[in-house]
N, C-alpha and C. Protein backbone atom coordinates (compact mmCIF):
# COMPACT_ATOMS: atom_id res chain seq x y z
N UNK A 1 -12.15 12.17 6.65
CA UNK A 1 -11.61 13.37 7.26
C UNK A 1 -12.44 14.57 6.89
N UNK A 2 -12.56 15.29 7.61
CA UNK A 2 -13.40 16.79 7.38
C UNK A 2 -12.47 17.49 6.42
N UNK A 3 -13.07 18.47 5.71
CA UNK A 3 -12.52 19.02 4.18
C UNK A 3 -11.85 19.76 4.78
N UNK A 4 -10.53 19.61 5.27
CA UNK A 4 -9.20 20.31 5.88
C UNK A 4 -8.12 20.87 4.20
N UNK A 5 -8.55 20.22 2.95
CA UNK A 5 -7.55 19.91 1.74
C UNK A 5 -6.98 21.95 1.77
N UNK A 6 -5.69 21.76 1.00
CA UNK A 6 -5.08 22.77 0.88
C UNK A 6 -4.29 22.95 -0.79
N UNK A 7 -3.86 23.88 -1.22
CA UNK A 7 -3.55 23.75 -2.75
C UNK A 7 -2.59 22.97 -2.61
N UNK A 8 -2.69 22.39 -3.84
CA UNK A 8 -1.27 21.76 -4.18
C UNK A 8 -1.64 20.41 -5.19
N UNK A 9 -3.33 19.88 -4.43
CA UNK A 9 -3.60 18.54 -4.86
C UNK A 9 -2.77 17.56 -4.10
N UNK A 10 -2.55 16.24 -5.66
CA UNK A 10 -2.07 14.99 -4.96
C UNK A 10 -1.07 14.67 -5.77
N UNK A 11 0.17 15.53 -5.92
CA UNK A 11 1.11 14.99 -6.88
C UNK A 11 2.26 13.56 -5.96
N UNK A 12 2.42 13.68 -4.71
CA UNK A 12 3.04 12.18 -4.63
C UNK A 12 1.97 10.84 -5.10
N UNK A 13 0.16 11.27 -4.61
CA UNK A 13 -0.35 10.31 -5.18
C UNK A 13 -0.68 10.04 -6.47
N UNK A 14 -0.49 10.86 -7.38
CA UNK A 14 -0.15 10.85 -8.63
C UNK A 14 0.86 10.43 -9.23
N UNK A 15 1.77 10.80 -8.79
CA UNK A 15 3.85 10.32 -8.86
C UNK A 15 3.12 8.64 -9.14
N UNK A 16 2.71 8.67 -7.60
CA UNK A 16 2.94 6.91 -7.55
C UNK A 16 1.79 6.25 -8.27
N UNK A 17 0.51 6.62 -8.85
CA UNK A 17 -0.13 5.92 -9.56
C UNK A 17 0.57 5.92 -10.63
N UNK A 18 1.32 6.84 -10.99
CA UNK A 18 1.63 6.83 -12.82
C UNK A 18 2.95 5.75 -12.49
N UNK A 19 3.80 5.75 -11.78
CA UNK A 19 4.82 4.74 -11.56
C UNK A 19 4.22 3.39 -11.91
N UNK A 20 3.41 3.17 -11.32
CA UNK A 20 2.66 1.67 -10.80
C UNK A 20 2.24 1.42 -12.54
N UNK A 21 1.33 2.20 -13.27
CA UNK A 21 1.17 2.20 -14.58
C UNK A 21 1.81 2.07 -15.14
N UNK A 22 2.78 2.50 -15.24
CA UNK A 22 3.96 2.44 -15.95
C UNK A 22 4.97 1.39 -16.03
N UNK A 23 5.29 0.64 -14.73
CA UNK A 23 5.45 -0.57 -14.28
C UNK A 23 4.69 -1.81 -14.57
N UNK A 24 3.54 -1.36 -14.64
CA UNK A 24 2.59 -2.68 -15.03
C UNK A 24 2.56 -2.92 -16.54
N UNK A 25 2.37 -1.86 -17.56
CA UNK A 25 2.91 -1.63 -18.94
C UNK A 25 3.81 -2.21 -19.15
N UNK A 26 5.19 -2.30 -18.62
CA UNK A 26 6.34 -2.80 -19.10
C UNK A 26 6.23 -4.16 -18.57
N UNK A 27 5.62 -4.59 -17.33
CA UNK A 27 5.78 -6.12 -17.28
C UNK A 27 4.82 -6.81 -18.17
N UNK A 28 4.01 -6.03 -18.68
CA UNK A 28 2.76 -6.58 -19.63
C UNK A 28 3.49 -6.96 -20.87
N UNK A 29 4.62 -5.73 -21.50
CA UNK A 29 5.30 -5.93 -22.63
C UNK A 29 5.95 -7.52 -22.55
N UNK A 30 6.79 -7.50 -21.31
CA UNK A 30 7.63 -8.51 -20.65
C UNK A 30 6.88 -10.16 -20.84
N UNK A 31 5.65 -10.03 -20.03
CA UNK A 31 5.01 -11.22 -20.29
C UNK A 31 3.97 -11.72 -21.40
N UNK A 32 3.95 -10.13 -22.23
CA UNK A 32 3.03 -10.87 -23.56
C UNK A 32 2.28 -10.71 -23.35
N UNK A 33 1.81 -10.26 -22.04
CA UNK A 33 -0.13 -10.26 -21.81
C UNK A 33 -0.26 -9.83 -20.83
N UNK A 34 -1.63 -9.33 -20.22
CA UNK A 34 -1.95 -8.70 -19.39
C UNK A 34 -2.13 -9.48 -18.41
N UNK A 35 -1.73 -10.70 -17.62
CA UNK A 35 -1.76 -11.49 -16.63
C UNK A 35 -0.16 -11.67 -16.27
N UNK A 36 0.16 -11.50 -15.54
CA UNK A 36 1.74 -11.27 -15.56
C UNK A 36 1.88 -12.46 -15.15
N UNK A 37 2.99 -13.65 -15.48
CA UNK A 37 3.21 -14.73 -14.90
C UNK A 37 4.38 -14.55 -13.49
N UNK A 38 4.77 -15.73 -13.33
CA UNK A 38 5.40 -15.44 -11.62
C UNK A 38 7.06 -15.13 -12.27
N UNK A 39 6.90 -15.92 -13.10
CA UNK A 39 8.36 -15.92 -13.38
C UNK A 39 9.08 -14.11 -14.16
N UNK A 40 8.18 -14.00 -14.51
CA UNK A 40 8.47 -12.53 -15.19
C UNK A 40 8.30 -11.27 -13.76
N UNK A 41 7.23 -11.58 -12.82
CA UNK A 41 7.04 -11.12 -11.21
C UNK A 41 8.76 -10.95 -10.85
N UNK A 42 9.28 -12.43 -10.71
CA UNK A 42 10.58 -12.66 -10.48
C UNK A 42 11.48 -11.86 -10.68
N UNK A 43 11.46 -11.66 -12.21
CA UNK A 43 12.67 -10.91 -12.59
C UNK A 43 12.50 -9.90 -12.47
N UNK A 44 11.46 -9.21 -12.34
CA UNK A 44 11.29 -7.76 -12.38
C UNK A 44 11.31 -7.34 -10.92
N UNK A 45 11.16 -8.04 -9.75
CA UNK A 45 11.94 -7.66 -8.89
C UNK A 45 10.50 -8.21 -7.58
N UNK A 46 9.72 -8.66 -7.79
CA UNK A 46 9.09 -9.40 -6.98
C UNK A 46 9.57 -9.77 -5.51
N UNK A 47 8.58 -10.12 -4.40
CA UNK A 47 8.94 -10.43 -3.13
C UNK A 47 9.16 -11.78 -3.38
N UNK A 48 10.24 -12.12 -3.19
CA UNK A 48 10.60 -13.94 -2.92
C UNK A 48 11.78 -14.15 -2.32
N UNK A 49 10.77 -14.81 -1.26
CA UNK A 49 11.69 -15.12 0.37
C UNK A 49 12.99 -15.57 -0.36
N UNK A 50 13.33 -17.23 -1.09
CA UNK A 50 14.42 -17.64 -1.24
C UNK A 50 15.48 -16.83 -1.83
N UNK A 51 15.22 -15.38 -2.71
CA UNK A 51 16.09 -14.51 -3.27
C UNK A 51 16.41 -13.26 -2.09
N UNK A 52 14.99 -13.08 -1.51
CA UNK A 52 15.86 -12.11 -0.15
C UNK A 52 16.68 -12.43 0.58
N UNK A 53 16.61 -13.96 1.16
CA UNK A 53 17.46 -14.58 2.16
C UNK A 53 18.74 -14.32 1.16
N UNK A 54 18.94 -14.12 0.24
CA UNK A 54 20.20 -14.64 -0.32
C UNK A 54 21.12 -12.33 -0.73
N UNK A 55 20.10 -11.68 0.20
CA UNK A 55 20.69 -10.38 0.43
C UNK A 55 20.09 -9.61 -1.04
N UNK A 56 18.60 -10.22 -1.52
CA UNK A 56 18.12 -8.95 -2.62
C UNK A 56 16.92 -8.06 -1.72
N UNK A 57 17.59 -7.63 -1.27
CA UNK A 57 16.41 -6.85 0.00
C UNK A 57 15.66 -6.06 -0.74
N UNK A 58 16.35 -5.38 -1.88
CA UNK A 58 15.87 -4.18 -2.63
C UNK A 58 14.29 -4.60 -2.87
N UNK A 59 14.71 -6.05 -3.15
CA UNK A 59 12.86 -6.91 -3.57
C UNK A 59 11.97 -6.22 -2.81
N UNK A 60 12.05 -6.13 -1.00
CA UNK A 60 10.92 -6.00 -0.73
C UNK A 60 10.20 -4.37 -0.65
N UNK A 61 11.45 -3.27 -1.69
CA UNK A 61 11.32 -2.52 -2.45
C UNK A 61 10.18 -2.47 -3.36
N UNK A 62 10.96 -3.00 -4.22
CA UNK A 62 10.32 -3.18 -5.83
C UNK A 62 8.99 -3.63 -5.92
N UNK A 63 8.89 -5.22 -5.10
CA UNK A 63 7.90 -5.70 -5.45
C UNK A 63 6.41 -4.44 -5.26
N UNK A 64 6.65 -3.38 -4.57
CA UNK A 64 5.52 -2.58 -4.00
C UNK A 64 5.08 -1.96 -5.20
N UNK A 65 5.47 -2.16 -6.66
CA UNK A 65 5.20 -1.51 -7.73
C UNK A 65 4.54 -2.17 -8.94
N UNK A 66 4.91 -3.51 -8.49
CA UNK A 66 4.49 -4.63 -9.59
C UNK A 66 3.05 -5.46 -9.26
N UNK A 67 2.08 -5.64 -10.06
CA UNK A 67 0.97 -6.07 -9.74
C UNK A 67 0.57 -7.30 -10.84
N UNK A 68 -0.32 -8.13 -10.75
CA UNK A 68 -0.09 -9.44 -11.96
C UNK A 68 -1.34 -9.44 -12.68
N UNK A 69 -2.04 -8.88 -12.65
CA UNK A 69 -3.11 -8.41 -13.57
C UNK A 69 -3.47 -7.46 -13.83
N UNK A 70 -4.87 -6.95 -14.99
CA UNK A 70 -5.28 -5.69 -15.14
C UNK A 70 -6.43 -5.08 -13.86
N UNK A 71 -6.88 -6.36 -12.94
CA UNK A 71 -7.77 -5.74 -11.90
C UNK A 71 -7.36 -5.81 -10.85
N UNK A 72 -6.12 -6.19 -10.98
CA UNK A 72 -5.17 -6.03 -9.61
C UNK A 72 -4.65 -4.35 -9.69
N UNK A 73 -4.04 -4.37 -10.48
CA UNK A 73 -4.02 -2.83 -10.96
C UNK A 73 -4.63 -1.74 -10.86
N UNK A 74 -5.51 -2.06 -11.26
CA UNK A 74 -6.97 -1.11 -11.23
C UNK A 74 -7.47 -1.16 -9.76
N UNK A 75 -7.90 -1.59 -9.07
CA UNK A 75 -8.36 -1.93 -7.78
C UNK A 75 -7.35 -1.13 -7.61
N UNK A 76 -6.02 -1.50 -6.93
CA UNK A 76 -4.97 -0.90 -6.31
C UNK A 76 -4.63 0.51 -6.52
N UNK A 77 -4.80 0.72 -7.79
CA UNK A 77 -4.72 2.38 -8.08
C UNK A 77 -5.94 2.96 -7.66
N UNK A 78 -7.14 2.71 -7.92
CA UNK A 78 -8.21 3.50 -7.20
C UNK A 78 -8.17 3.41 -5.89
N UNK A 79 -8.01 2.78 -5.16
CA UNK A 79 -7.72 2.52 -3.44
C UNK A 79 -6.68 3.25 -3.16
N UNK A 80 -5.86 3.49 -4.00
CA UNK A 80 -4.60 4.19 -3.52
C UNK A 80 -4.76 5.73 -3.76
N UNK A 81 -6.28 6.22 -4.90
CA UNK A 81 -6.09 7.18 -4.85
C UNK A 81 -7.30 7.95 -3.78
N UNK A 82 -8.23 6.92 -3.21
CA UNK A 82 -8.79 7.49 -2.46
C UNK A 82 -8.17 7.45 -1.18
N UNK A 83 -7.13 6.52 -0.57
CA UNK A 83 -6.67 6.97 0.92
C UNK A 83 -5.50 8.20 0.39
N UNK A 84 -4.74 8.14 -0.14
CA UNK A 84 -4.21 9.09 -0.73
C UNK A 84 -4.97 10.51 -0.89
N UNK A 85 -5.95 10.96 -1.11
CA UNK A 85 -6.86 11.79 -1.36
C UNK A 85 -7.22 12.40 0.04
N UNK A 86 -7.40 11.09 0.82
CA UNK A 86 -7.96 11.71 2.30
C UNK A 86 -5.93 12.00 3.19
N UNK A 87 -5.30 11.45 3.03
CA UNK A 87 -4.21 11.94 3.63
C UNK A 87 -3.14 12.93 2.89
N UNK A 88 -2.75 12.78 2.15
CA UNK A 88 -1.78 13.73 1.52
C UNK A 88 -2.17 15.20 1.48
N UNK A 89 -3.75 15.51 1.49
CA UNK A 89 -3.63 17.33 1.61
C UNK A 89 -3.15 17.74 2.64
N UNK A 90 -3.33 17.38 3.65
CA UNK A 90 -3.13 17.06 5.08
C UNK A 90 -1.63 17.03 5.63
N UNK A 91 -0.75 16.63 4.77
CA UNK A 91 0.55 16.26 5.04
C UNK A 91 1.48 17.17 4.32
N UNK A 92 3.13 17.41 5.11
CA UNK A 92 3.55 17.78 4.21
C UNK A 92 4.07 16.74 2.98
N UNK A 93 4.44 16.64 1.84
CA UNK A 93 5.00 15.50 1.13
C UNK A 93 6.31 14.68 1.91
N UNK A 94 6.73 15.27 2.20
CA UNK A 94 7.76 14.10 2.88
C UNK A 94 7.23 13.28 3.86
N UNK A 95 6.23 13.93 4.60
CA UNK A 95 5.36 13.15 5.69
C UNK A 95 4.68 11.91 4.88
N UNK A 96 4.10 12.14 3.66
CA UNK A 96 3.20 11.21 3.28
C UNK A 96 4.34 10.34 2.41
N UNK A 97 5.11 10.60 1.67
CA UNK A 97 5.89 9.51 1.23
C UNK A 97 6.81 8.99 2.42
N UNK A 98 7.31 9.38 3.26
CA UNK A 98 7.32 8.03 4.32
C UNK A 98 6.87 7.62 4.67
N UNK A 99 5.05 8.10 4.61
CA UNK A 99 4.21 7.06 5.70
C UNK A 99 3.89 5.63 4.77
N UNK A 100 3.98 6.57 3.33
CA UNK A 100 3.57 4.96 2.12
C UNK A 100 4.73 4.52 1.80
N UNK A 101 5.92 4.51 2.04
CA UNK A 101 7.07 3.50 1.50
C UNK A 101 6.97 2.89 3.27
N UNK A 102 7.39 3.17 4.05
CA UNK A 102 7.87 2.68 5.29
C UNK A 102 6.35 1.72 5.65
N UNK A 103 5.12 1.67 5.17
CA UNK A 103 4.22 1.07 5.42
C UNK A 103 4.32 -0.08 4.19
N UNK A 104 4.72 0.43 3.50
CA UNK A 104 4.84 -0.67 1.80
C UNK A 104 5.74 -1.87 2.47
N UNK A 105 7.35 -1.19 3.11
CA UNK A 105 8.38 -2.03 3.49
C UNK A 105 7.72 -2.94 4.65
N UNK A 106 6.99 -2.21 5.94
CA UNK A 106 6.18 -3.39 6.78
C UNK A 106 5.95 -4.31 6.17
N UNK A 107 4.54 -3.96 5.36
CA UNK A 107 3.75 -5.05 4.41
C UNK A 107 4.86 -6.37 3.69
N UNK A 108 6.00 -5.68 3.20
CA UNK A 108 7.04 -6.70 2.66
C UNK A 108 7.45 -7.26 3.14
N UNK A 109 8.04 -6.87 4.61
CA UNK A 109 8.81 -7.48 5.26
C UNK A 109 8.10 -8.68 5.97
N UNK A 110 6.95 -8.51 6.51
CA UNK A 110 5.88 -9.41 6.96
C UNK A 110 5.63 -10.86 5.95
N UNK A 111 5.56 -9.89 5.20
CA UNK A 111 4.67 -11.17 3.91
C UNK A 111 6.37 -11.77 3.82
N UNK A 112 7.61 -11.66 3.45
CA UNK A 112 8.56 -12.41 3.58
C UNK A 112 8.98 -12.89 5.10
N UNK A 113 8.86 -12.85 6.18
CA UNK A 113 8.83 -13.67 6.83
C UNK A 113 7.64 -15.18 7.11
N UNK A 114 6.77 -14.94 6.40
CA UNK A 114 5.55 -15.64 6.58
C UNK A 114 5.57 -16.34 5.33
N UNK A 115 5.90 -16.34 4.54
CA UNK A 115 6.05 -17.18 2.86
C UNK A 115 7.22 -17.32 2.60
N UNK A 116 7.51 -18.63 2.06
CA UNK A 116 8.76 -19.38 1.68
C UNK A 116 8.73 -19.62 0.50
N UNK A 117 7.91 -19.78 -0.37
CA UNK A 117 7.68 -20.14 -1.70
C UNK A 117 6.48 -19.28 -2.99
N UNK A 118 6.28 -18.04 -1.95
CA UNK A 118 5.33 -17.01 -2.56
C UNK A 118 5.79 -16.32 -3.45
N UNK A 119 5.63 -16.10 -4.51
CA UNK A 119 6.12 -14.13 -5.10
C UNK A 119 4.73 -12.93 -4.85
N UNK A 120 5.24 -12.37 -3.68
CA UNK A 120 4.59 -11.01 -3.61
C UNK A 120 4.58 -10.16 -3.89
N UNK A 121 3.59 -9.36 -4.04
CA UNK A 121 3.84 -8.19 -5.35
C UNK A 121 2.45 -7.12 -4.67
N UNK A 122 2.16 -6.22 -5.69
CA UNK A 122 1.31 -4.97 -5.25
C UNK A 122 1.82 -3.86 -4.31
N UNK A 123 0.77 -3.15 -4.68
CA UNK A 123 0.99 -1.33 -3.57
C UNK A 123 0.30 -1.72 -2.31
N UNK A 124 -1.11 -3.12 -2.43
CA UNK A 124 -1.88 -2.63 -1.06
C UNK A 124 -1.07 -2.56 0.23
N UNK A 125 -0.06 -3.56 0.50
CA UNK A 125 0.59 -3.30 1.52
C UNK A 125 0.88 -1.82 2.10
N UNK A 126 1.28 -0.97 1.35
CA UNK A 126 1.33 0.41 1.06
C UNK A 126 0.24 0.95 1.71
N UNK A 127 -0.72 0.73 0.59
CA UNK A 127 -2.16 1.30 0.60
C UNK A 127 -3.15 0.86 2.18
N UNK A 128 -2.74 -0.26 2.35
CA UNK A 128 -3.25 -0.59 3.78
C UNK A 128 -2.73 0.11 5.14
N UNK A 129 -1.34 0.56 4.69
CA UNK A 129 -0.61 1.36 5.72
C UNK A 129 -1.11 2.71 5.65
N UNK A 130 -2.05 2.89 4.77
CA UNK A 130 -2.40 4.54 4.74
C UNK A 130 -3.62 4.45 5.56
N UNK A 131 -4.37 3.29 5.42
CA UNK A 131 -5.72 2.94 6.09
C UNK A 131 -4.97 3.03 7.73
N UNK A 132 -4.19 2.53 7.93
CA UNK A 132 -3.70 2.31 9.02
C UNK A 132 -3.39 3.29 10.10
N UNK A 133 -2.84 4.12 9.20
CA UNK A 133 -2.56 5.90 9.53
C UNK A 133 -3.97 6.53 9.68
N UNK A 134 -4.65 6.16 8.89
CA UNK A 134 -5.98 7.08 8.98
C UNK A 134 -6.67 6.38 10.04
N UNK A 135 -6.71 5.30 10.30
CA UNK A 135 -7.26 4.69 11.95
C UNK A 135 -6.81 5.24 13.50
N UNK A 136 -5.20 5.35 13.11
CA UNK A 136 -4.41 6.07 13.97
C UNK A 136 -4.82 7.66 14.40
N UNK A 137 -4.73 8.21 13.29
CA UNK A 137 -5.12 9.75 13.38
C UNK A 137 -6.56 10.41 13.54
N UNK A 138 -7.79 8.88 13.37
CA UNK A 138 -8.96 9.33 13.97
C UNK A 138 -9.14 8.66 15.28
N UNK A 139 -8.15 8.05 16.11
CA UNK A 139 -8.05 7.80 17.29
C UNK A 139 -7.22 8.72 17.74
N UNK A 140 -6.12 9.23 17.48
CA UNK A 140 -5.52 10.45 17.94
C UNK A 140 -5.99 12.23 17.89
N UNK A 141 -6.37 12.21 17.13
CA UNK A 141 -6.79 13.63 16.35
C UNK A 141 -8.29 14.03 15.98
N UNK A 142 -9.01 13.39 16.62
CA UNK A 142 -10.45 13.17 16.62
C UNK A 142 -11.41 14.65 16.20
N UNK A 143 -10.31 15.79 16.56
CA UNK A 143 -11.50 16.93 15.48
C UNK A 143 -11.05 16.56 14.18
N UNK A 144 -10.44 16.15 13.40
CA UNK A 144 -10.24 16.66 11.97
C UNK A 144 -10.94 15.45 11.29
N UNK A 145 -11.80 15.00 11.68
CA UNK A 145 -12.65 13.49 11.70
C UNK A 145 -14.05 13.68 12.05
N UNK A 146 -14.93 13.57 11.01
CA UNK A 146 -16.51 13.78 11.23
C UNK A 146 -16.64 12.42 11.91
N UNK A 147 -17.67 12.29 12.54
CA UNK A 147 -18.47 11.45 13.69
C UNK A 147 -18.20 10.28 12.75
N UNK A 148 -17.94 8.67 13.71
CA UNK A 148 -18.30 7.59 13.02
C UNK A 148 -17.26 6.94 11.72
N UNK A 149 -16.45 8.57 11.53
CA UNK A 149 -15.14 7.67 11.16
C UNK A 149 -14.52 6.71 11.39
N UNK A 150 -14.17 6.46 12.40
CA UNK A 150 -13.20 5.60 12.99
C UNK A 150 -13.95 4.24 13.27
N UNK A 151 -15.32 4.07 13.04
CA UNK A 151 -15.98 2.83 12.67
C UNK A 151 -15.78 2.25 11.56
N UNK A 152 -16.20 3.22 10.54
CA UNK A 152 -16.00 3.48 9.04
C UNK A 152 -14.65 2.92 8.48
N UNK A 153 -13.35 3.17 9.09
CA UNK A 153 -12.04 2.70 8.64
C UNK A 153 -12.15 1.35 8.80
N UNK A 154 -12.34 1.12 10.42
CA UNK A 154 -12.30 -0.26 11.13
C UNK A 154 -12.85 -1.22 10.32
N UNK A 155 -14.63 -1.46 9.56
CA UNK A 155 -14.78 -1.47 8.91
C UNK A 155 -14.59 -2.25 7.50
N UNK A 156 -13.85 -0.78 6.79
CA UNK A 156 -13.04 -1.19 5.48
C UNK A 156 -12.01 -1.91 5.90
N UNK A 157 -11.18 -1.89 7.03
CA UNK A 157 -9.93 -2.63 7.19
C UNK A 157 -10.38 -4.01 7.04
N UNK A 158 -11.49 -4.47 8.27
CA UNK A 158 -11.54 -5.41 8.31
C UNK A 158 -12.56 -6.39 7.64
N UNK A 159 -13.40 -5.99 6.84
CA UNK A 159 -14.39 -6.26 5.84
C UNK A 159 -13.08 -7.14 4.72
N UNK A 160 -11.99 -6.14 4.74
CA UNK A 160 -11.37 -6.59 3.25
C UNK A 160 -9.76 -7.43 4.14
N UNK A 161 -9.84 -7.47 5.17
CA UNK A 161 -8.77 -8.41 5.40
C UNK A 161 -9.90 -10.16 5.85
N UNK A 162 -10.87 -10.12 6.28
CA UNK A 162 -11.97 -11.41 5.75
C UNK A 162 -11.88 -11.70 4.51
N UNK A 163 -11.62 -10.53 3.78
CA UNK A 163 -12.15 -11.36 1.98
C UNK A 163 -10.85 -12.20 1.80
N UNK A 164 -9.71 -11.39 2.37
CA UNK A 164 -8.52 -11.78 1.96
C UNK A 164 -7.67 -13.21 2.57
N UNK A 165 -8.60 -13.47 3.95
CA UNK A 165 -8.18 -14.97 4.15
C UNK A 165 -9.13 -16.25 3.57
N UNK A 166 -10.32 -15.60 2.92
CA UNK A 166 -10.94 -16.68 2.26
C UNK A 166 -9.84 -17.57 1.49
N UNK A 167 -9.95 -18.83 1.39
CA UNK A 167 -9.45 -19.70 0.70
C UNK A 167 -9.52 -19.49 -0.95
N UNK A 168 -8.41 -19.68 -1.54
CA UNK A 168 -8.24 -19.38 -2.85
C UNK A 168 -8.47 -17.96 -3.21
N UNK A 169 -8.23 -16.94 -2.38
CA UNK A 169 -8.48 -15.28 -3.08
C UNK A 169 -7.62 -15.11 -3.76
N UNK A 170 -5.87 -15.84 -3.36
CA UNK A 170 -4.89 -15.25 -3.97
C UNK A 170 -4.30 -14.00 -3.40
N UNK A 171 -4.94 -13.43 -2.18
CA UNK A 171 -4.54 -12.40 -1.63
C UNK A 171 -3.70 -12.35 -0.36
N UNK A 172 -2.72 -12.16 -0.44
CA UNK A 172 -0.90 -11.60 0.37
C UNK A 172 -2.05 -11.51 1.89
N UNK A 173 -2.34 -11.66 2.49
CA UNK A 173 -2.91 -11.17 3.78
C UNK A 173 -1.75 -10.47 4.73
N UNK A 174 -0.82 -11.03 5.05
CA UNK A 174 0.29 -10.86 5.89
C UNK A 174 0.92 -10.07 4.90
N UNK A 175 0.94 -9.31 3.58
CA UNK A 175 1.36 -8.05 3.48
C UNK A 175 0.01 -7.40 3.96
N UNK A 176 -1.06 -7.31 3.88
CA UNK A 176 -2.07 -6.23 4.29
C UNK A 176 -1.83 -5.91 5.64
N UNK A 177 -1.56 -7.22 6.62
CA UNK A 177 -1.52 -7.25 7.82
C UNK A 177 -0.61 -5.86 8.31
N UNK A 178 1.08 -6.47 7.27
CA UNK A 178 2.28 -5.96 7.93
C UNK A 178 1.81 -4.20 7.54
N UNK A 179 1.54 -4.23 6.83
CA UNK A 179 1.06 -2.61 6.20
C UNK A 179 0.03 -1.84 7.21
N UNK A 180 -0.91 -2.65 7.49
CA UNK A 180 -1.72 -2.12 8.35
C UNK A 180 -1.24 -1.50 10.14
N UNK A 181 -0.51 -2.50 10.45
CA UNK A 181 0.38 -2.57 11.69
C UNK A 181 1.47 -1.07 11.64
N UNK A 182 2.31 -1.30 10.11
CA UNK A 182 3.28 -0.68 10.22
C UNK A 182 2.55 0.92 9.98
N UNK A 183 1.55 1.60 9.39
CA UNK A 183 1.36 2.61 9.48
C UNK A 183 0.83 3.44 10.17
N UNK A 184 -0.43 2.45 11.25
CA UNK A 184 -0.92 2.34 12.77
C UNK A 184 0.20 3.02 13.30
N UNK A 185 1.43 2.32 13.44
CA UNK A 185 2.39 2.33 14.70
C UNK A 185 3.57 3.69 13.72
N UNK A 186 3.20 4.00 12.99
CA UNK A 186 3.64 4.97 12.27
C UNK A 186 2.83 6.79 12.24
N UNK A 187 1.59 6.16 12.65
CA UNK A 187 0.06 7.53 13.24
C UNK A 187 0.97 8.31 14.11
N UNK A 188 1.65 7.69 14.96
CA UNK A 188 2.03 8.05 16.37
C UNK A 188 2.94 9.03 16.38
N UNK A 189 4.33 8.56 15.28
CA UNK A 189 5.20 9.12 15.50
C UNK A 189 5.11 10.37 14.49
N UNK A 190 4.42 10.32 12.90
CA UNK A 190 4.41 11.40 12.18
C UNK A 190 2.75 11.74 12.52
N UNK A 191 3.02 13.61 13.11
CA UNK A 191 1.48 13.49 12.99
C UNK A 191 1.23 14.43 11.90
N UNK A 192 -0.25 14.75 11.46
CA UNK A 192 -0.87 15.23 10.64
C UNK A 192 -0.47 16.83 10.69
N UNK A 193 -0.70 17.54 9.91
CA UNK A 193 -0.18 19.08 9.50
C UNK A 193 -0.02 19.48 8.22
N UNK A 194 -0.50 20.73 8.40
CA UNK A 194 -0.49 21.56 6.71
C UNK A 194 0.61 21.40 6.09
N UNK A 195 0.54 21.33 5.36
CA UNK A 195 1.83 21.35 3.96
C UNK A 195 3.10 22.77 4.84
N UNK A 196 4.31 22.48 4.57
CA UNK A 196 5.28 23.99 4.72
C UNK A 196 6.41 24.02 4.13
């Protein structure tokens, strides 16, 4: 995006990196180590189809906070603070925390219809819905977007949803998917504007 930023910074994207830290800390305490196992995922509130079907919806909440390693973590917080970076000056805060929970919930809801025996977890779902928005809004809004953007997203979207159906990545695809979809189709209805 062209340097549109306005005061204020990035305190929802801040809010939510320090959450996610903070979250990952305590499941670290939880599992003893910095590789979080599934079962500790579980309790702490993880995506798993057989516990949603049974009405813990909140899961496909929660799980958007919990991540199972230290470079799952890391990855996810820096990704989150650079689409974050390019959308939130841009927005007012309520605009941008619905566009990343209601894109988080896509991503969840997707990845639990599509897995029966998964525990899903992470922000990218989230974080992909911001990519998603930012594809949207340089197809919609094309001055506030230097030349070649909208290659540039396309791109990153799809460079890293290839890595993610390689065999054995370990990576949720159908949350990236649902995230990506849900914040696309989310461009439309919230658009971009100064903070008020």
């Amino acid at each position: 995006m062209r340097n549109r930023r306005v005061p204020g910074g990035l305190p929802v994207t801040l809010l939510f990196i320090a959450i996610n830290l903070v979250v990952f800390a305590y499941s670290a305490s939880q599992a003893g180590s910095l590789n979080i196992d599934a079962g500790t995922l579980v309790d702490l509130g993880g995506n798993f189809s057989p516990l949603v079907q049974r009405g813990e919806y909140w899961r496909l909440f929660t799980s958007l906070f919990l991540h199972g390693d230290g470079q799952h973590i890391l990855f996810n917080m820096y990704s989150l603070f650079i689409m974050g970076g390019a959308l939130e000056p841009v927005l007012p805060k309520w605009k941008f925390l619905l566009l990343y929970l209601g894109s988080g919930l896509g991503g969840s809801l997707l990845s639990y219809l599509q897995h029966t025996a998964v525990v899903s977890i992470g922000a990218s779902g989230a974080i992909f819905g911001l990519l998603g928005v930012l594809i949207g809004y340089a197809l919609l809004h094309r001055e506030l977007f230097a030349r070649g953007t909208l290659f540039q997203l396309l791109f990153i979207a799809g460079i890293n949803l290839v890595w993610g159906f390689q065999p054995g990545s370990g990576i949720d695809n159908f949350g990236h998917l649902g995230g990506l979809a849900t914040g696309f189709a989310l461009s439309f209805l919230i658009k971009p504007g100064r903070r008020y």
